[in-house]
N, C-alpha and C. Protein backbone atom coordinates (compact mmCIF):
# COMPACT_ATOMS: atom_id res chain seq x y z
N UNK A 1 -21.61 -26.06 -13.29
CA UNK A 1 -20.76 -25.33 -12.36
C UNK A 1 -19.31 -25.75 -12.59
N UNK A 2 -18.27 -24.88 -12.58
CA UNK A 2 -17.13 -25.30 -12.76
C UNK A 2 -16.08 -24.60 -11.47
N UNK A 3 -14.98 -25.61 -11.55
CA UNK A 3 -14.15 -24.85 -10.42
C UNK A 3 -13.05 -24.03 -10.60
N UNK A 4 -13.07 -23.30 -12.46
CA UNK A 4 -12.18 -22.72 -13.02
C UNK A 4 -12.30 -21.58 -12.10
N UNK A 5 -11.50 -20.71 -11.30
CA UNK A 5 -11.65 -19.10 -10.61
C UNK A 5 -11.70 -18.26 -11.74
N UNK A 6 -11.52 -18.37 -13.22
CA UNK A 6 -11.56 -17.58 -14.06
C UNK A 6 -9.96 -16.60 -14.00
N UNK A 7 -9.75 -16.24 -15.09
CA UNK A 7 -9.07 -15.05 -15.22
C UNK A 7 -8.68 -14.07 -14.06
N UNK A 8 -7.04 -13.92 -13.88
CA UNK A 8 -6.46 -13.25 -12.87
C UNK A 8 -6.90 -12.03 -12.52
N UNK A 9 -7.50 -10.95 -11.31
CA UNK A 9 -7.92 -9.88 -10.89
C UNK A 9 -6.86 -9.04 -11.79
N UNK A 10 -5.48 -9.10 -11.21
CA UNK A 10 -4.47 -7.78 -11.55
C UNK A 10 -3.37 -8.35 -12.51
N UNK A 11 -3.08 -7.44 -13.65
CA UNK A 11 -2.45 -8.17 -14.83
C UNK A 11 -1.50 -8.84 -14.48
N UNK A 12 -1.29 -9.69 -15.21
CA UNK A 12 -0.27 -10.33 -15.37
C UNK A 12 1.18 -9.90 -15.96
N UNK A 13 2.35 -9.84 -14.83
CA UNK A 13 3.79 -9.40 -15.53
C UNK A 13 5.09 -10.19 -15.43
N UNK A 14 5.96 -10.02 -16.06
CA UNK A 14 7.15 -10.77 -16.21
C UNK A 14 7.23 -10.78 -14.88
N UNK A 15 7.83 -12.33 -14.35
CA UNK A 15 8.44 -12.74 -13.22
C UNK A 15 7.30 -13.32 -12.36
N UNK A 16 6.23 -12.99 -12.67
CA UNK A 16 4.79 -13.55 -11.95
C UNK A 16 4.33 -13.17 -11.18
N UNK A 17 4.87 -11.31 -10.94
CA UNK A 17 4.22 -10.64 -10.09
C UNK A 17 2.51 -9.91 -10.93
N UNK A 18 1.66 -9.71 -10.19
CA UNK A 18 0.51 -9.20 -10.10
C UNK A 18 0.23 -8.09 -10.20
N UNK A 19 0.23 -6.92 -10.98
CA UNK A 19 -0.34 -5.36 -11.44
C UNK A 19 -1.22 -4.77 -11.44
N UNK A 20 -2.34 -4.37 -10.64
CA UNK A 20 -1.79 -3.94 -8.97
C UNK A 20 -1.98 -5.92 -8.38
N UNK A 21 -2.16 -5.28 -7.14
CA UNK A 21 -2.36 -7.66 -6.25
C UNK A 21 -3.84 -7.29 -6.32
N UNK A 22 -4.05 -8.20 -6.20
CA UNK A 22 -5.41 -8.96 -5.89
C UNK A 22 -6.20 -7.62 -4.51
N UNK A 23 -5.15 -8.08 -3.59
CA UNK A 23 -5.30 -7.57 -2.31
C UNK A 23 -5.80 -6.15 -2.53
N UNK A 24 -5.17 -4.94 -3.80
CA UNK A 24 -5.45 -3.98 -3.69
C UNK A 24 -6.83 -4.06 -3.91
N UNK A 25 -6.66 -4.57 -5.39
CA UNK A 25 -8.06 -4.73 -6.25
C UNK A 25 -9.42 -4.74 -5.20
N UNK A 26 -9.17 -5.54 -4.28
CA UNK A 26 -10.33 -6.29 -3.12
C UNK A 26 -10.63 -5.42 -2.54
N UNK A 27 -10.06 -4.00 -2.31
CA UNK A 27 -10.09 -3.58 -0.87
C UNK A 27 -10.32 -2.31 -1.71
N UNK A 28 -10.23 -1.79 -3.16
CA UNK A 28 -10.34 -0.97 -3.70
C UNK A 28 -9.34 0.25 -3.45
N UNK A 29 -8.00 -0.58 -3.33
CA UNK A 29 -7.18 1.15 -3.53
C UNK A 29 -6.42 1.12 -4.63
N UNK A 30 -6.52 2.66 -4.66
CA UNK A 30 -5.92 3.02 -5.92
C UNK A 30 -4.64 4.24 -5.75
N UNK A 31 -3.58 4.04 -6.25
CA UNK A 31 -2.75 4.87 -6.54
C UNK A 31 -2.80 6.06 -7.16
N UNK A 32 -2.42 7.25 -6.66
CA UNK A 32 -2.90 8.60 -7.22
C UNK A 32 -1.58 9.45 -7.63
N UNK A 33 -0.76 9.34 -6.99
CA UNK A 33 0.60 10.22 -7.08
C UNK A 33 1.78 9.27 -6.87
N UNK A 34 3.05 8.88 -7.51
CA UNK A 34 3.75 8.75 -7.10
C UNK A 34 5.28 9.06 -8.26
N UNK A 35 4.99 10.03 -8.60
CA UNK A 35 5.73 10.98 -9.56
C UNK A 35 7.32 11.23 -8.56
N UNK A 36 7.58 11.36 -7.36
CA UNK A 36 8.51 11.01 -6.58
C UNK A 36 9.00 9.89 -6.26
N UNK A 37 10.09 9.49 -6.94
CA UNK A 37 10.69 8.07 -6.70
C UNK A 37 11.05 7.51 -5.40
N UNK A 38 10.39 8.86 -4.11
CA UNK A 38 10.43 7.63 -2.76
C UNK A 38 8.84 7.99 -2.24
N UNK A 39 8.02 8.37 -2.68
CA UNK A 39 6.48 8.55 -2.14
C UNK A 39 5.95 7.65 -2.86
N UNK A 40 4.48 8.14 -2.25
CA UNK A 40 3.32 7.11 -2.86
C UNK A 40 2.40 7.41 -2.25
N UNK A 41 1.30 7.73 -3.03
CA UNK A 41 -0.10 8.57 -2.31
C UNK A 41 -1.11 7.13 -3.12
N UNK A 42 -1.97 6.74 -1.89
CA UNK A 42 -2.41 5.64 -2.35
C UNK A 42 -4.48 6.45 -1.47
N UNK A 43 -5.47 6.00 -2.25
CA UNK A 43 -6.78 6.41 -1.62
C UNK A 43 -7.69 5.26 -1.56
N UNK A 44 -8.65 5.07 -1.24
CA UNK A 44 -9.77 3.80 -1.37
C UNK A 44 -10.93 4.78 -0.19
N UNK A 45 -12.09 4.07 -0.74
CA UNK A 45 -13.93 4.54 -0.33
C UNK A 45 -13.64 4.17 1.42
N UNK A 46 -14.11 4.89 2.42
CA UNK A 46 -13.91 4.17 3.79
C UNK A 46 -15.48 3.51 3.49
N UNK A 47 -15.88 2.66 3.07
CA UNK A 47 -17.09 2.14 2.43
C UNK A 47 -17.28 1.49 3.44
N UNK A 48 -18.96 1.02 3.63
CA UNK A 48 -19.19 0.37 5.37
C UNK A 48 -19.07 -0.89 5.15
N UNK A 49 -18.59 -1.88 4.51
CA UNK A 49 -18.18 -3.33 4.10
C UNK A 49 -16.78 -3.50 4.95
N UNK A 50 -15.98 -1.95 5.38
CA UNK A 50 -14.95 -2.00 6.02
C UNK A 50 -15.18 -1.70 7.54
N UNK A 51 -16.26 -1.58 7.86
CA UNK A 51 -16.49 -1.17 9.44
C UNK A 51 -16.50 -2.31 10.69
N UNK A 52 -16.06 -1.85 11.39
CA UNK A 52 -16.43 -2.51 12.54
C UNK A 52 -17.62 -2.54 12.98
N UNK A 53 -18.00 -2.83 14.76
CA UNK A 53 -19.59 -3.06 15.09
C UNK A 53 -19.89 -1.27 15.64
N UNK A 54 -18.88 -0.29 15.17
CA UNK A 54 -19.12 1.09 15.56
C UNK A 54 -19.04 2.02 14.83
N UNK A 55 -19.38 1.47 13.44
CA UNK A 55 -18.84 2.06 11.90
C UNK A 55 -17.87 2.83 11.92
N UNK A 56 -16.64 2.39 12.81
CA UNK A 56 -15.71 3.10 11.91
C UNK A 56 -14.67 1.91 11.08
N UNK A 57 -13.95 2.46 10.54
CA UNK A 57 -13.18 1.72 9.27
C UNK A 57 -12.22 0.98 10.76
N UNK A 58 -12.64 -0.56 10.17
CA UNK A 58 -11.93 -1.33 10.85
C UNK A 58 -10.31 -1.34 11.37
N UNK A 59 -9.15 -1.06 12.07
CA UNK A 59 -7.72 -1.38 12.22
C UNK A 59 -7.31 -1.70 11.17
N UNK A 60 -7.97 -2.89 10.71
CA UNK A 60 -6.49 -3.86 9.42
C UNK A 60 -6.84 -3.14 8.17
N UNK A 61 -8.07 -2.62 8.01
CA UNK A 61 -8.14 -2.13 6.81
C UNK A 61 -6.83 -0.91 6.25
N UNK A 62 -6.80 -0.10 7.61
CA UNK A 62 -5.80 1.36 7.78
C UNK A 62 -5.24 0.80 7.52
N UNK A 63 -4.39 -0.74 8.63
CA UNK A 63 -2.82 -1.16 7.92
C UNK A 63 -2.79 -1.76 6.83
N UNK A 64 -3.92 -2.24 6.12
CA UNK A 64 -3.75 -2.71 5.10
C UNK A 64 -3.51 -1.59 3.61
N UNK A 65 -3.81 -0.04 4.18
CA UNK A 65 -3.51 0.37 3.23
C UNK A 65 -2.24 1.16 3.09
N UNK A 66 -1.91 1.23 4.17
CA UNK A 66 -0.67 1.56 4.85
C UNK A 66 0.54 0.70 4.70
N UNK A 67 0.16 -0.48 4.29
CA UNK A 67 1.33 -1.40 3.68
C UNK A 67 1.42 -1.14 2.29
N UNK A 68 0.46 -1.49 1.57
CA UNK A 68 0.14 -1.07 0.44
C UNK A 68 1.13 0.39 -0.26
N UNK A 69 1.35 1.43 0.22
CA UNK A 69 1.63 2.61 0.29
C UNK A 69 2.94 2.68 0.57
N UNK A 70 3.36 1.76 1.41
CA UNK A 70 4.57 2.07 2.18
C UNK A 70 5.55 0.88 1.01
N UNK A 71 4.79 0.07 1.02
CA UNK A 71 5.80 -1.02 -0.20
C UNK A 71 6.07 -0.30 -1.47
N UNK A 72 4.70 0.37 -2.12
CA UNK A 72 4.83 0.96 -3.48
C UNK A 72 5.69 2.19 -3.36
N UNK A 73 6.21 2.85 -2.36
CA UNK A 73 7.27 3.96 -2.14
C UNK A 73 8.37 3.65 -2.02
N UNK A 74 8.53 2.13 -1.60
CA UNK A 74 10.09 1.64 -1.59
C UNK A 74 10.00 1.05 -2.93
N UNK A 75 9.34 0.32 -3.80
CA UNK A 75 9.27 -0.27 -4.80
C UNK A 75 10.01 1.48 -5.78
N UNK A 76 9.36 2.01 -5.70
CA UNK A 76 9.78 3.48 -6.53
C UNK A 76 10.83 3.60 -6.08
N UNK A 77 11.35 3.55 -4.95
CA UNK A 77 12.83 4.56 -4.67
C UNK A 77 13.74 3.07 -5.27
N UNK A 78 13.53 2.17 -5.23
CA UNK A 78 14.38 0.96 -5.54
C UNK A 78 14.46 1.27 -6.82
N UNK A 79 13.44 1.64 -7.70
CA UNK A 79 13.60 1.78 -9.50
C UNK A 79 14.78 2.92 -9.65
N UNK A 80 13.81 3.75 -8.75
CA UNK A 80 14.96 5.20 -9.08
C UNK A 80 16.70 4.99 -8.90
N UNK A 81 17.12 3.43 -8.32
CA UNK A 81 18.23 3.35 -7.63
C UNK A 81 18.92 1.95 -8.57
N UNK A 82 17.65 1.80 -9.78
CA UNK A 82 18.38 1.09 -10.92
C UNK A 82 18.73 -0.58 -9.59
N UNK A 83 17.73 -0.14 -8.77
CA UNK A 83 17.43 -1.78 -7.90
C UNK A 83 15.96 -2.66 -8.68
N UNK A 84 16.37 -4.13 -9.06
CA UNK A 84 15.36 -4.64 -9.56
C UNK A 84 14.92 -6.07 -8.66
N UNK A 85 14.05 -5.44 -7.61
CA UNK A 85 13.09 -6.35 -6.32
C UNK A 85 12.38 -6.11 -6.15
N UNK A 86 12.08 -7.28 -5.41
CA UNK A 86 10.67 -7.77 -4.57
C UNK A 86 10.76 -7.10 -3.10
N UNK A 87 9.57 -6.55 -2.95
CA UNK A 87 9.58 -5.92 -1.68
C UNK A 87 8.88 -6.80 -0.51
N UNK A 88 9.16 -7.12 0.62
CA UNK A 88 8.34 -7.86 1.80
C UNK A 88 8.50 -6.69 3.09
N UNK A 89 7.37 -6.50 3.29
CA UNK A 89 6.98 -5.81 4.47
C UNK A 89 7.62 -6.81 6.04
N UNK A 90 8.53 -6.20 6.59
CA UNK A 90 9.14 -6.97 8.23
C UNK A 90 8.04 -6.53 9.17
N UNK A 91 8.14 -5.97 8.75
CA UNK A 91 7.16 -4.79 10.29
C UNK A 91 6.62 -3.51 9.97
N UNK A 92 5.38 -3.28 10.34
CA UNK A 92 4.65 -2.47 9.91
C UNK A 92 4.02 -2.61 11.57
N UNK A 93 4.24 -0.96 11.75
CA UNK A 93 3.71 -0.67 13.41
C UNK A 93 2.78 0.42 12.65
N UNK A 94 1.57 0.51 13.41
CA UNK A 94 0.51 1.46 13.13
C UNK A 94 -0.33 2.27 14.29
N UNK A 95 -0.31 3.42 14.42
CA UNK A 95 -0.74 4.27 15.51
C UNK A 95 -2.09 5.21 15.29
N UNK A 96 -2.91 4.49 15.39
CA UNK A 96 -4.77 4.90 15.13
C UNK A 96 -4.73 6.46 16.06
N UNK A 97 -5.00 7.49 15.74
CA UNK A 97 -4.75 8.73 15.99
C UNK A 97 -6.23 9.03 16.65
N UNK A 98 -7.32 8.65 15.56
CA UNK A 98 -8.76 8.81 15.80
C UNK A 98 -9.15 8.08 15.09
N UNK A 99 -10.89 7.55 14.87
CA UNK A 99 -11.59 6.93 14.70
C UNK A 99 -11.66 7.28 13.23
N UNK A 100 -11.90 6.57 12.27
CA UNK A 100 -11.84 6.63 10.80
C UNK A 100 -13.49 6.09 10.09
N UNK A 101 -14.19 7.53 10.02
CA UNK A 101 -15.63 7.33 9.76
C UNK A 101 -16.07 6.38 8.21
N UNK A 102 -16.46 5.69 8.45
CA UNK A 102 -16.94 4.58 7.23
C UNK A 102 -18.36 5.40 6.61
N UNK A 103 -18.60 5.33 5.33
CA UNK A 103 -20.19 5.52 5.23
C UNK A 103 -19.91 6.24 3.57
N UNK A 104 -20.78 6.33 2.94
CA UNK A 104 -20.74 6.84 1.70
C UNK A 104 -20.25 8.31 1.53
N UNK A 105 -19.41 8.29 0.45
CA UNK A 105 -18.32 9.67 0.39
C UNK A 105 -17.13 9.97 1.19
N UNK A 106 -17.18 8.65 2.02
CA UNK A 106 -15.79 8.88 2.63
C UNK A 106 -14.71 8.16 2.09
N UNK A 107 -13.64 9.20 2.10
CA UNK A 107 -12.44 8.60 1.09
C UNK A 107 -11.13 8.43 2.42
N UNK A 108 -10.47 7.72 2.35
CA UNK A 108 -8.88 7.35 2.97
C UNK A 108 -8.08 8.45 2.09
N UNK A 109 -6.91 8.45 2.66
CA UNK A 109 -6.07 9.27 1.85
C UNK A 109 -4.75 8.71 2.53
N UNK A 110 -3.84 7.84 1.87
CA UNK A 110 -2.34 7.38 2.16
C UNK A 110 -1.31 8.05 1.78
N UNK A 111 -0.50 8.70 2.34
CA UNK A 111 1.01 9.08 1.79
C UNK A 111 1.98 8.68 2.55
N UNK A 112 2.46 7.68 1.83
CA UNK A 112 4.30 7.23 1.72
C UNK A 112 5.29 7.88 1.68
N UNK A 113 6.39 7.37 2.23
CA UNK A 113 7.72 8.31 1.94
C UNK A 113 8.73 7.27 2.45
N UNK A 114 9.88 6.96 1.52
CA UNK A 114 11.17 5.83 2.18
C UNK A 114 11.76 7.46 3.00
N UNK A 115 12.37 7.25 4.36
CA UNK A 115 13.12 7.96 5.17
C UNK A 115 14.72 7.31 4.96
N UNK A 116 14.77 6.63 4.87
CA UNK A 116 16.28 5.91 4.65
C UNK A 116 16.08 4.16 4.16
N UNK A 117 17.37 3.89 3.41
CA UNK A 117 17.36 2.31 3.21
C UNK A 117 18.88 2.07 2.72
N UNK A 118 18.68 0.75 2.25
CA UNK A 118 20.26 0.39 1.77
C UNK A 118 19.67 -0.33 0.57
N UNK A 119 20.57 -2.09 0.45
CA UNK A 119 20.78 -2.90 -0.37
C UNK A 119 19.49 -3.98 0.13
N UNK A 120 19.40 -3.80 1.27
CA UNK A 120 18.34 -4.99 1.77
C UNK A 120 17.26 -4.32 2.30
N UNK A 121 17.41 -3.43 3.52
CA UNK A 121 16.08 -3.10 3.90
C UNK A 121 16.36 -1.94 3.86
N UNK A 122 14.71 -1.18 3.90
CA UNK A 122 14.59 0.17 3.59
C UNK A 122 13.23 0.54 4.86
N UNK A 123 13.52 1.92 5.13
CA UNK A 123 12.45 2.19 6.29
C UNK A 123 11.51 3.48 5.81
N UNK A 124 10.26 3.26 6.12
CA UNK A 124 9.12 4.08 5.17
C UNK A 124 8.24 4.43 6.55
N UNK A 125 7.71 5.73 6.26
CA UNK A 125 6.36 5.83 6.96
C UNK A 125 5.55 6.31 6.13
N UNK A 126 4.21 6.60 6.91
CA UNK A 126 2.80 6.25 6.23
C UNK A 126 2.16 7.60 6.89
N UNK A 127 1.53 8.33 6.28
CA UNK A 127 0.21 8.93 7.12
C UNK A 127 -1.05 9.39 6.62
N UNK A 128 -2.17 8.58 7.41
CA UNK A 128 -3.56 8.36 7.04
C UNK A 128 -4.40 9.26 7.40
N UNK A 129 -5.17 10.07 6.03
CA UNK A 129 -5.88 11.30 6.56
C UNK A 129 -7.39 10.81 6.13
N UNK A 130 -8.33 11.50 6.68
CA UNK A 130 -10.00 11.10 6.25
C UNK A 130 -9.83 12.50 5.15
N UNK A 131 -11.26 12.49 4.42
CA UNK A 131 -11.96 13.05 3.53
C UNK A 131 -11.44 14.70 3.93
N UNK A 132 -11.62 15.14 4.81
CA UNK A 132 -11.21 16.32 5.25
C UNK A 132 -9.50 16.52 5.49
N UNK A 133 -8.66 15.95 5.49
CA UNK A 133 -7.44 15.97 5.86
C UNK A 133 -7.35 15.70 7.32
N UNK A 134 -8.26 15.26 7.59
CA UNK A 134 -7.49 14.69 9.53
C UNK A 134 -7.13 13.80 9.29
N UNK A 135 -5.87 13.65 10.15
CA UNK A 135 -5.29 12.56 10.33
C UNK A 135 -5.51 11.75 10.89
N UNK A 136 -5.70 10.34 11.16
CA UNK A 136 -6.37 9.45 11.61
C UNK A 136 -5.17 8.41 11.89
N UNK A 137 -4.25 8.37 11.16
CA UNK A 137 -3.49 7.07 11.97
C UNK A 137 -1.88 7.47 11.06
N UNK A 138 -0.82 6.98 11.72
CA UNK A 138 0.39 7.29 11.09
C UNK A 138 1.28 5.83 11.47
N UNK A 139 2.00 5.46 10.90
CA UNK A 139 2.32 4.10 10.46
C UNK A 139 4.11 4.22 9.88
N UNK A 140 4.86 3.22 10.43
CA UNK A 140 6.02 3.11 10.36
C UNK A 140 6.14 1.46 9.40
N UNK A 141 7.31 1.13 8.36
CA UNK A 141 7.05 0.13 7.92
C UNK A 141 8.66 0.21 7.58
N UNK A 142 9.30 -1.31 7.99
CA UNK A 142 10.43 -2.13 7.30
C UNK A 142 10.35 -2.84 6.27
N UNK A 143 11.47 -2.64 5.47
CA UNK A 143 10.90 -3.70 4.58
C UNK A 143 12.35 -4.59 3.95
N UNK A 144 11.77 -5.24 3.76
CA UNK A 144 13.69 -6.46 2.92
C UNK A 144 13.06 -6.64 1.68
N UNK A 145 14.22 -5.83 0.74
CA UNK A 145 14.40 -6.08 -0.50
C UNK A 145 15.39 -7.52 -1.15
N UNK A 146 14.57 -7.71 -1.88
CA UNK A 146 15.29 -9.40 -2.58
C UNK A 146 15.42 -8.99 -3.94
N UNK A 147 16.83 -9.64 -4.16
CA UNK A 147 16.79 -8.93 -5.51
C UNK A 147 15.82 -10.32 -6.62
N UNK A 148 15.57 -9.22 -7.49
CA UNK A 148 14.35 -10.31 -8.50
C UNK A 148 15.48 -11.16 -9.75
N UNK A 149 16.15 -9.97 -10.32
CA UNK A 149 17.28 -10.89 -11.63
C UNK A 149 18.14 -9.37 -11.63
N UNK A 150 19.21 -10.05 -12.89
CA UNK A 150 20.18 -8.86 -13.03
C UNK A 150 19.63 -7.83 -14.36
N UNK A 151 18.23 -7.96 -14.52
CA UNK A 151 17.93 -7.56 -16.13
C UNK A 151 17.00 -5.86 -15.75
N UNK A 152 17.65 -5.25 -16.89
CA UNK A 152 17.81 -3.95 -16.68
C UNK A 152 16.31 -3.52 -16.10
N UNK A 153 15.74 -2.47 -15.30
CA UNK A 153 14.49 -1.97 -14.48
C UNK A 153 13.67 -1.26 -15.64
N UNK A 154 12.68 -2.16 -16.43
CA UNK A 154 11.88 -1.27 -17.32
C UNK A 154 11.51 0.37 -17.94
C-alpha cells in the first residue's frame, strides 16, 4: 500500500492552476458553450449520489455549479479584456426556484453571463434549468480578480 495519491485529476498548467479543478472533475461538470467572452454554459448528470433524504439534487451541489459557471464567464470576459487572473468567488447568493429531480437521465443545465465588472471585481449571474428547461434556481455571484503576471493571455 502506498500513500502516493497518484497523478493530478485536471491537467496541469503554467502558474499551477488545474484544467478543469478537481472540484469540477468530482462533481462531473462539464463545459458546453462558451464561444462568448462573458458566458458560460456549464451541464453535469443530477445523478442520485447528489440527493438529499428527498431525492432531489442537494442545495450545494446547484451552488456548486453555479460557481463553477459564474467564475468560468468572468475568467472569459477577463481574456477577452487582454486581463491575465485568478478569479475568487466573494459571494455567491443562490435562489432555489423548485426542487431539482435527481435520478438517471437527468441533466443540470448552467448559464453564465458577467453583467458588469472593472479591474478587480466583476458581477455575474447564473441560471439553473432541469432536463426540460425549468428553471430551478437563479444565482448572483461577485467575484475579485488578482492579477496572475504581466505575460501576454495565451
Amino acid at each position: 500500500m502506498t500513500d502516493d495519491p497518484g497523478p493530478p485529476r485536471g491537467a496541469d498548467r503554467a502558474g499551477g492552476l488545474r484544467i478543469p479543478p478537481n472540484c469540477d472533475l468530482t462533481l462531473g461538470l462539464r463545459r458546453t458553450d462558451g464561444a462568448d467572452p462573458a458566458s458560460s454554459t456549464w451541464t453535469m448528470s443530477a445523478d442520485e449520489r447528489f440527493a438529499n433524504p428527498t431525492g432531489q439534487v442537494q442545495g450545494g451541489i446547484l451552488a456548486a455549479l453555479a460557481d463553477s459557471a459564474t467564475a468560468a464567464a468572468v475568467v472569459t470576459w477577463s481574456r477577452a479584456r487582454q486581463m491575465r487572473v485568478t478569479v475568487a468567488t466573494t459571494d455567491l447568493h443562490i435562489r432555489f426556484l423548485r426542487p431539482a429531480a435527481s435520478g438517471p437521465g437527468r441533466v443540470l443545465t448552467c448559464t453564465a453571463r458577467v453583467r458588469s465588472g472593472g479591474r478587480r471585481i466583476v458581477f455575474a449571474d447564473a441560471e439553473l434549468t432541469d432536463e426540460e428547461g425549468t428553471l430551478v434556481a437563479t444565482a448572483t455571484a461577485t467575484c475579485l480578480l488578482t492579477p496572475r503576471d504581466r505575460a501576454p493571455v495565451p
